[in-house]
C-alpha atoms as a PDB file:
ATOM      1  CA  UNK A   1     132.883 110.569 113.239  1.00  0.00           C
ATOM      2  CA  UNK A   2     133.832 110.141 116.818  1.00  0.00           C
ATOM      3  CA  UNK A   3     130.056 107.857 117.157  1.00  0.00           C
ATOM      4  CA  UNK A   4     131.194 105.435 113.877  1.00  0.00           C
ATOM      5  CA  UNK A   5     134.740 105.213 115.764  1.00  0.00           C
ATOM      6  CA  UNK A   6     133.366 104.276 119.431  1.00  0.00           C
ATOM      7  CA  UNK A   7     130.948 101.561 117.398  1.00  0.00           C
ATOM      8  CA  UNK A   8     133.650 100.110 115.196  1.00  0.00           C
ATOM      9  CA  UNK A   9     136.353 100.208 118.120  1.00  0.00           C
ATOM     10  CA  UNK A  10     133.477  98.235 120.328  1.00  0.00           C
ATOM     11  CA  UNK A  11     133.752  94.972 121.183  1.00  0.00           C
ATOM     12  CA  UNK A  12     130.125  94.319 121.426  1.00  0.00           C
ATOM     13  CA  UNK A  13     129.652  95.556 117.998  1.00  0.00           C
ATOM     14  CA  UNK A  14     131.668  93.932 116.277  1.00  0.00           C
ATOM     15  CA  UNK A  15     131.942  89.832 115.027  1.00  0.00           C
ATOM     16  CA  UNK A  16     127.651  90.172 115.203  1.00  0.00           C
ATOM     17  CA  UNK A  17     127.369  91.058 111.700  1.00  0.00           C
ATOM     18  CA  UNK A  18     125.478  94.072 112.176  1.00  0.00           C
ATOM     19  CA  UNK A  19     128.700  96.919 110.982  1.00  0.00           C
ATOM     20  CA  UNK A  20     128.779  94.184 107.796  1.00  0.00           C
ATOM     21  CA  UNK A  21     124.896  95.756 107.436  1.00  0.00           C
ATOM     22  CA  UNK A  22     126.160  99.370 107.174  1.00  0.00           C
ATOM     23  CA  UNK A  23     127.711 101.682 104.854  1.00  0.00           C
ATOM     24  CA  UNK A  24     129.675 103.808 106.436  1.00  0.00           C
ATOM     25  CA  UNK A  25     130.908 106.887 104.930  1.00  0.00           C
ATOM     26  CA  UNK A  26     133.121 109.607 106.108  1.00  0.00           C
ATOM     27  CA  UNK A  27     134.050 112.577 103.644  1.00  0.00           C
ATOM     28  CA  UNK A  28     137.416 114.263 103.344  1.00  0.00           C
ATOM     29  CA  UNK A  29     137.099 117.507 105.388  1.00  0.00           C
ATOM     30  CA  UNK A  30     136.671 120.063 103.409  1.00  0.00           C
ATOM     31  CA  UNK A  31     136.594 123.107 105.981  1.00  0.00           C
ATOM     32  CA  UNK A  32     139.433 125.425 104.510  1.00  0.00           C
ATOM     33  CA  UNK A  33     139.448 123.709 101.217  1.00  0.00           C
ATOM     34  CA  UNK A  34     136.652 125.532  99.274  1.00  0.00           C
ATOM     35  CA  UNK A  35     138.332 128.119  96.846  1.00  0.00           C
ATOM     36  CA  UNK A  36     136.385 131.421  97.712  1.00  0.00           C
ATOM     37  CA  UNK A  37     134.864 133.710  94.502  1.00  0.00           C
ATOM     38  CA  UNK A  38     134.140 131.540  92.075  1.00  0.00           C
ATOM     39  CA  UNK A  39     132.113 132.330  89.369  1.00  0.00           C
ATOM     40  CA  UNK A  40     129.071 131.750  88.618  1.00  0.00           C
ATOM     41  CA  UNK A  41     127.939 128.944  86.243  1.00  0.00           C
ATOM     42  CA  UNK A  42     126.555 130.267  83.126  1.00  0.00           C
ATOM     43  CA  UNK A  43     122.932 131.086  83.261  1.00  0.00           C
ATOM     44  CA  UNK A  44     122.895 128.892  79.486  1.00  0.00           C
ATOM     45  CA  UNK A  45     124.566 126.372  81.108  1.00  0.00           C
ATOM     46  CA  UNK A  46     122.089 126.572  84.207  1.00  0.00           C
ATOM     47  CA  UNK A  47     119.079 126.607  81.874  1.00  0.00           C
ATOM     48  CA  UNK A  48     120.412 123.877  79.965  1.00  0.00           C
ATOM     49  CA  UNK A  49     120.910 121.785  83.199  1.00  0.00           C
ATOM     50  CA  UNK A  50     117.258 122.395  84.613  1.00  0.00           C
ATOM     51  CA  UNK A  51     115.688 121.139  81.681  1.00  0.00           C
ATOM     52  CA  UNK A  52     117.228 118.284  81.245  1.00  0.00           C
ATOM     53  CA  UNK A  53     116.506 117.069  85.028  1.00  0.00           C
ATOM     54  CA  UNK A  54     112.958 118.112  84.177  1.00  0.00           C
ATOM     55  CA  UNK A  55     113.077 116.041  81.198  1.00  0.00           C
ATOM     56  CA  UNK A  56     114.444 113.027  82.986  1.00  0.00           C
ATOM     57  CA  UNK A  57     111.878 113.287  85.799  1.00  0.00           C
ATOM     58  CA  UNK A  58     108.778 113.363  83.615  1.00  0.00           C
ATOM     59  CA  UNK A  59     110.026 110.788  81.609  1.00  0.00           C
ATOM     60  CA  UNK A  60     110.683 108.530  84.812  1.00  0.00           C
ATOM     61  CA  UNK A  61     106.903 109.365  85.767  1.00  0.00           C
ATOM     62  CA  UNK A  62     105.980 108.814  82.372  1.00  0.00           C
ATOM     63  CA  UNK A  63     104.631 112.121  81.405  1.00  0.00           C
ATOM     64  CA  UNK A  64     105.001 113.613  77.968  1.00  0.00           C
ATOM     65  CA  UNK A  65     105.235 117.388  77.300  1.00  0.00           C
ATOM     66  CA  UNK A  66     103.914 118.706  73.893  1.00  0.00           C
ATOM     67  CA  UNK A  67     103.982 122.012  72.368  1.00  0.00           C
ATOM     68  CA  UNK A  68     100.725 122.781  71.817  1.00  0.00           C
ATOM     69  CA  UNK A  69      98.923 125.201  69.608  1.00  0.00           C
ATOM     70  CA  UNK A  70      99.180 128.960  70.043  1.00  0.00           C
ATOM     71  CA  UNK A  71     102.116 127.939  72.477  1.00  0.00           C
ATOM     72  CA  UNK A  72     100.010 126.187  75.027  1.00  0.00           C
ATOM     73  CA  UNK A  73     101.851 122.942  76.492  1.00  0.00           C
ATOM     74  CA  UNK A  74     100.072 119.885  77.043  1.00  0.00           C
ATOM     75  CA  UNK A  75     100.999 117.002  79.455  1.00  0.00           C
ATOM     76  CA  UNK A  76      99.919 113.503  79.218  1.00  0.00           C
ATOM     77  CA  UNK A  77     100.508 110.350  81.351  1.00  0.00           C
ATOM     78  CA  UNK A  78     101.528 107.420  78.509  1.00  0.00           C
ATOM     79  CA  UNK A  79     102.940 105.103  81.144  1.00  0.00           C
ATOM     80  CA  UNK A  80     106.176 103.192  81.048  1.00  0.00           C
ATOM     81  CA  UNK A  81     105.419 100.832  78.071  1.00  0.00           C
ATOM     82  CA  UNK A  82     109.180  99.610  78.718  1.00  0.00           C
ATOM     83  CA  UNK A  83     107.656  98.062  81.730  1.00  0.00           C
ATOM     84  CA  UNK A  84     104.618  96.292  80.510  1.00  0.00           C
ATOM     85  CA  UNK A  85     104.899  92.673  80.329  1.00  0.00           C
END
């Protein structure tokens, strides 16, 4: 924090345009904040959570995940046909 306030206080820095080219961000501070013994998430809930990020990220790379027999899975690249012209 004390580097983004010397640049944005600084008068060569600023009226160039190059602060207008940044995002900057500076989060709450949560030091002291953070409620101590929580529980844990529910490992169904967890489960649940993992496979759907799994799902998304195989879809994204266009892989599909079968069942396959005697419990086997198969994978297969089909593409992104949504992206086919």
């Amino acid at each position: 924090p004390a580097v983004l306030t010397s640049m944005v206080t600084n008068a060569e820095w600023t009226g160039r345009g190059v602060l207008a080219r940044l995002l900057i961000s500076v989060p709450d501070e949560t030091v002291g904040y953070r409620t101590p013994g929580t529980e844990a998430v529910d490992p169904e809930v967890a489960l649940e959570y993992s496979r759907r990020i799994e799902e998304l990220v195989l879809d994204l790379a266009g892989v599909r995940v079968h069942q396959g027999p005697m419990g086997h899975t198969e994978c297969r690249q089909v593409g992104w046909p949504h992206l086919s012209s």
